[in-house]
C-alpha atoms as a PDB file:
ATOM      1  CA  UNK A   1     -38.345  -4.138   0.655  1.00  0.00           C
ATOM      2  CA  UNK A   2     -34.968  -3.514  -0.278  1.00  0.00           C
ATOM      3  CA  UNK A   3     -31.672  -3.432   2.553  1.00  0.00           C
ATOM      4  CA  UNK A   4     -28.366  -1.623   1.545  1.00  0.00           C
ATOM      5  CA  UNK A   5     -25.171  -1.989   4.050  1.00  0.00           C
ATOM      6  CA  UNK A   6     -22.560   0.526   2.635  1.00  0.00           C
ATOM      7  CA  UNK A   7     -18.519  -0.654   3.383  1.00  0.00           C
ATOM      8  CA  UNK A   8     -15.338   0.630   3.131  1.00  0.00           C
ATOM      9  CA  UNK A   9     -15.150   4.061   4.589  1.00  0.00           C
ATOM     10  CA  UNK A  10     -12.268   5.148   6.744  1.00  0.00           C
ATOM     11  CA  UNK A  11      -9.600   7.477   7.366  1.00  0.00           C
ATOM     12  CA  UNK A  12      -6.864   8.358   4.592  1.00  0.00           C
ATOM     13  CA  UNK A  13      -4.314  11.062   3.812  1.00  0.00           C
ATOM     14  CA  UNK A  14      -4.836  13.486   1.147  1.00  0.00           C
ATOM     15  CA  UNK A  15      -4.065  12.085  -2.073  1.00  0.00           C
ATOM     16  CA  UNK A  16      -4.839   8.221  -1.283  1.00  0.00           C
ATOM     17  CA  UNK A  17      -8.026   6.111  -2.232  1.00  0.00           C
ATOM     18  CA  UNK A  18     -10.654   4.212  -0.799  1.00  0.00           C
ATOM     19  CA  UNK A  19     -13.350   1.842  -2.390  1.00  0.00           C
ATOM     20  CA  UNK A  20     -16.712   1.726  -0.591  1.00  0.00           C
ATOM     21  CA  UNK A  21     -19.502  -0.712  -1.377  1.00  0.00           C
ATOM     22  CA  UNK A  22     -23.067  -1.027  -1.082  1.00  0.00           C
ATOM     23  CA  UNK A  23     -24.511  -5.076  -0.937  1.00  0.00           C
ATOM     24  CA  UNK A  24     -27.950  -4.548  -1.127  1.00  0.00           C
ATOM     25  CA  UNK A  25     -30.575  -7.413   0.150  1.00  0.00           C
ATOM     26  CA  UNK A  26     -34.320  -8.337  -0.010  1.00  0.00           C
ATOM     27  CA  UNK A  27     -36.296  -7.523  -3.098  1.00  0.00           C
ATOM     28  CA  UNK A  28     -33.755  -7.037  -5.171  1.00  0.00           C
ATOM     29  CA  UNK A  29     -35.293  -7.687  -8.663  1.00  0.00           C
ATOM     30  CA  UNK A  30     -37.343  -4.456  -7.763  1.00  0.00           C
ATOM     31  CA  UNK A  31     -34.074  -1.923  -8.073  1.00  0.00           C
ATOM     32  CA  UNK A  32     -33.485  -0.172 -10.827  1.00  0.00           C
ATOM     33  CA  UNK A  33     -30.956   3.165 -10.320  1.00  0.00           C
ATOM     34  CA  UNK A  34     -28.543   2.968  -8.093  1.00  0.00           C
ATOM     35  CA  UNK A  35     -26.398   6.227  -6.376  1.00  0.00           C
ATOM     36  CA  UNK A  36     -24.080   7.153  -4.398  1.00  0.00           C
ATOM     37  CA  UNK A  37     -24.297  10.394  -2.055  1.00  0.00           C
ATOM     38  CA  UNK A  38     -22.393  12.371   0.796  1.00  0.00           C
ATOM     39  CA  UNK A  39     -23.066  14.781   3.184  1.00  0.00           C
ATOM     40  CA  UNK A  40     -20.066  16.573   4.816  1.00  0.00           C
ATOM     41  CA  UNK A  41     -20.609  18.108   8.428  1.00  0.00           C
ATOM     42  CA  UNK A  42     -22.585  21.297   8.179  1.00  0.00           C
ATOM     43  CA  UNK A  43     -23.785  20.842   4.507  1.00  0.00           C
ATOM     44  CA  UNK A  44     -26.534  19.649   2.615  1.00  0.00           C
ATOM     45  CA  UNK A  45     -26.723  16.174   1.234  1.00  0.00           C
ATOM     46  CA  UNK A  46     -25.202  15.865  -2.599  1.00  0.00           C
ATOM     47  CA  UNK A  47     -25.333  13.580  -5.355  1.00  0.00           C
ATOM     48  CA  UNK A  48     -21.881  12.094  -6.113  1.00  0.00           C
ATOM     49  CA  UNK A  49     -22.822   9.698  -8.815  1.00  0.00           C
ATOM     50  CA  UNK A  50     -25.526   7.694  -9.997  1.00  0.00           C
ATOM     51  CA  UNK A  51     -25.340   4.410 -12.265  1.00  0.00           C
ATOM     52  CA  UNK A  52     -28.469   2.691 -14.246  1.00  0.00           C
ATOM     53  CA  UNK A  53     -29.706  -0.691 -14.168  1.00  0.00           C
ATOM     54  CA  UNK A  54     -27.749  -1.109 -17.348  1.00  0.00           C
ATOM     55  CA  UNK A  55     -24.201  -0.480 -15.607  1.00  0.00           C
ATOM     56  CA  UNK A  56     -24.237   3.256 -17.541  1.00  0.00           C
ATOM     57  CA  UNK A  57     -22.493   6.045 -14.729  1.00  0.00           C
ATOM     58  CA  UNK A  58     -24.002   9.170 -14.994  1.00  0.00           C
ATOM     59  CA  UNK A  59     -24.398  12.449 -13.210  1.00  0.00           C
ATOM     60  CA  UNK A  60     -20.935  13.129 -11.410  1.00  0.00           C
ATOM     61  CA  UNK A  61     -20.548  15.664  -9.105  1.00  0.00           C
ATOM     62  CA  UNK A  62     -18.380  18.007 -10.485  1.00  0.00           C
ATOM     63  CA  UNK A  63     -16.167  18.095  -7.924  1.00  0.00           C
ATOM     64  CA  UNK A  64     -15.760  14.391  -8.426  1.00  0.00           C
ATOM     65  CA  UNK A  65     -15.531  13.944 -12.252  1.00  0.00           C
ATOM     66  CA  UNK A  66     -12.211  12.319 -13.296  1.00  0.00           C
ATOM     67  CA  UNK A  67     -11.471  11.073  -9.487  1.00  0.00           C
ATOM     68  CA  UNK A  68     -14.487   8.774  -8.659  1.00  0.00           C
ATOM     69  CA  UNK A  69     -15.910   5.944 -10.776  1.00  0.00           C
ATOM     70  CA  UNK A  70     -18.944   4.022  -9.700  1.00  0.00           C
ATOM     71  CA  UNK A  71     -19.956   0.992 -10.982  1.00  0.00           C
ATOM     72  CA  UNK A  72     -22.398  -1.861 -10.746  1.00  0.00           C
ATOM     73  CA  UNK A  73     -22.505  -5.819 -10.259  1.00  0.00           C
ATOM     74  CA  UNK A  74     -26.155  -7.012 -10.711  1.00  0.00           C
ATOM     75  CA  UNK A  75     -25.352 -10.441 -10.183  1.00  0.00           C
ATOM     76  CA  UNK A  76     -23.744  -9.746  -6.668  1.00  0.00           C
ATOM     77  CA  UNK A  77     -26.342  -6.955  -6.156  1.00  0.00           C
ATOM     78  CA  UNK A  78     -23.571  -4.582  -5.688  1.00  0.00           C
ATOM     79  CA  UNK A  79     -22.302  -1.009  -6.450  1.00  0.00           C
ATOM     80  CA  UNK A  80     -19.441   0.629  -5.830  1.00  0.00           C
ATOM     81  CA  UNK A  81     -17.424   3.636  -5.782  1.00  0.00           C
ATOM     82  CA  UNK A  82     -13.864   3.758  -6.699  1.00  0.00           C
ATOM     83  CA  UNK A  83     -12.623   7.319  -5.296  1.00  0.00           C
ATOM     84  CA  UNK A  84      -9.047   7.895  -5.797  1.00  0.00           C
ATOM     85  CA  UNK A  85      -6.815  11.497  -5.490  1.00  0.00           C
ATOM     86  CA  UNK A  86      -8.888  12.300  -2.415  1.00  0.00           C
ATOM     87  CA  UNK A  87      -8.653  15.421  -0.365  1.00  0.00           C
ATOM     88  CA  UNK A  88     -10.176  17.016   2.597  1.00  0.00           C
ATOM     89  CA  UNK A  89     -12.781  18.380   0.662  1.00  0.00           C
ATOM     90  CA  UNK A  90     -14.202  14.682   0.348  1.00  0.00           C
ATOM     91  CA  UNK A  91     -14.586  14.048   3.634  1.00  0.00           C
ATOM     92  CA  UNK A  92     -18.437  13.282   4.755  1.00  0.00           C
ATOM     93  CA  UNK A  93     -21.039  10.463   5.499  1.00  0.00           C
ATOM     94  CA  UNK A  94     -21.372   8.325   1.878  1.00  0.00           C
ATOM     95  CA  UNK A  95     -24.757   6.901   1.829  1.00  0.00           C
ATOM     96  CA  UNK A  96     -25.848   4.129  -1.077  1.00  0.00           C
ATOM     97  CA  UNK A  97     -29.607   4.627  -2.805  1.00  0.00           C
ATOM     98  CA  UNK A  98     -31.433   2.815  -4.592  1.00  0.00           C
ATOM     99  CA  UNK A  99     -34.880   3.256  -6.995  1.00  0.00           C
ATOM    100  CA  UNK A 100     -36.793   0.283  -5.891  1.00  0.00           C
ATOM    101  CA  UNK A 101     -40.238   0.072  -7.638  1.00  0.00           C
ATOM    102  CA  UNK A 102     -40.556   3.726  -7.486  1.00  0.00           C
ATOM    103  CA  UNK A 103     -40.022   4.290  -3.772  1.00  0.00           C
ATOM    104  CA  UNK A 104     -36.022   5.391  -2.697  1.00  0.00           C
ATOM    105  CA  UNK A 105     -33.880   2.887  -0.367  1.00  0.00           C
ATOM    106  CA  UNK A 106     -30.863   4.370   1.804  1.00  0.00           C
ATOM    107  CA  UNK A 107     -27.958   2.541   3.867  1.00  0.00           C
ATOM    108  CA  UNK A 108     -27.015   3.742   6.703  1.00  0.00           C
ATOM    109  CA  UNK A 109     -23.868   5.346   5.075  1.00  0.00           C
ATOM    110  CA  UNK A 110     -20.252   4.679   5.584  1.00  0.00           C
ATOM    111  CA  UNK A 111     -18.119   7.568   6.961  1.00  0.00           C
ATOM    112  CA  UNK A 112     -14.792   8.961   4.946  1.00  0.00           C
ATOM    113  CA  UNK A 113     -12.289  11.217   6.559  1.00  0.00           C
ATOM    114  CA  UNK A 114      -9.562  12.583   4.538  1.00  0.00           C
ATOM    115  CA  UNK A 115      -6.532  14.506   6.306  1.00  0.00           C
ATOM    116  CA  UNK A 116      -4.302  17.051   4.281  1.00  0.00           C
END
């Protein structure tokens, strides 16, 4: 089985940045895509961006394109997500996934609160 512990979350004003991570643990050698997602209070859970075994981002919200960037450290089993220009709109629960021999992993997320 596969463990991911997400990081990083907090509380920042409107326009400021944050970096999360996700260290996953266990089987590791099993995972192949990795993700990022969010779910704000109220709403549905959505993909923010997801990033291949090969390090290749793809799939960014549009609401995130040109703000976030995720990327990948296979040797540290890592992946992050570099979200900069925030704004309320961003606030929610950010939860790390992972494809792990065909079954899907989840952390327990990492809450982000942006204030105007």
């Amino acid at each position: 089985q596969v463990q991911l512990a997400e990081s990083g979350g907090g509380s920042v004003q409107a326009g400021g940045s944050l970096r999360l991570s996700c260290l996953a643990s266990g089987k590791t050698w099993t995972i192949g895509g990795m993700a990022w997602y969010r779910q704000a209070p109220g709403k549905e859970r959505e993909l923010v961006a997801r990033i291949t075994r090969g390090k290749i981002p793809r799939d960014y919200a549009d609401s995130v394109k040109g703000r976030f960037t995720i990327s990948r450290d296979n040797d540290k089993n890592m992946v992050d997500l570099q979200m900069d220009n925030l704004g309320p709109g961003d606030t929610a629960v950010y939860c790390c996934y992972a494809s792990s021999s065909g079954l899907g992993c989840w952390g327990q997320g990492t809450r982000v609160t942006v204030s105007a």
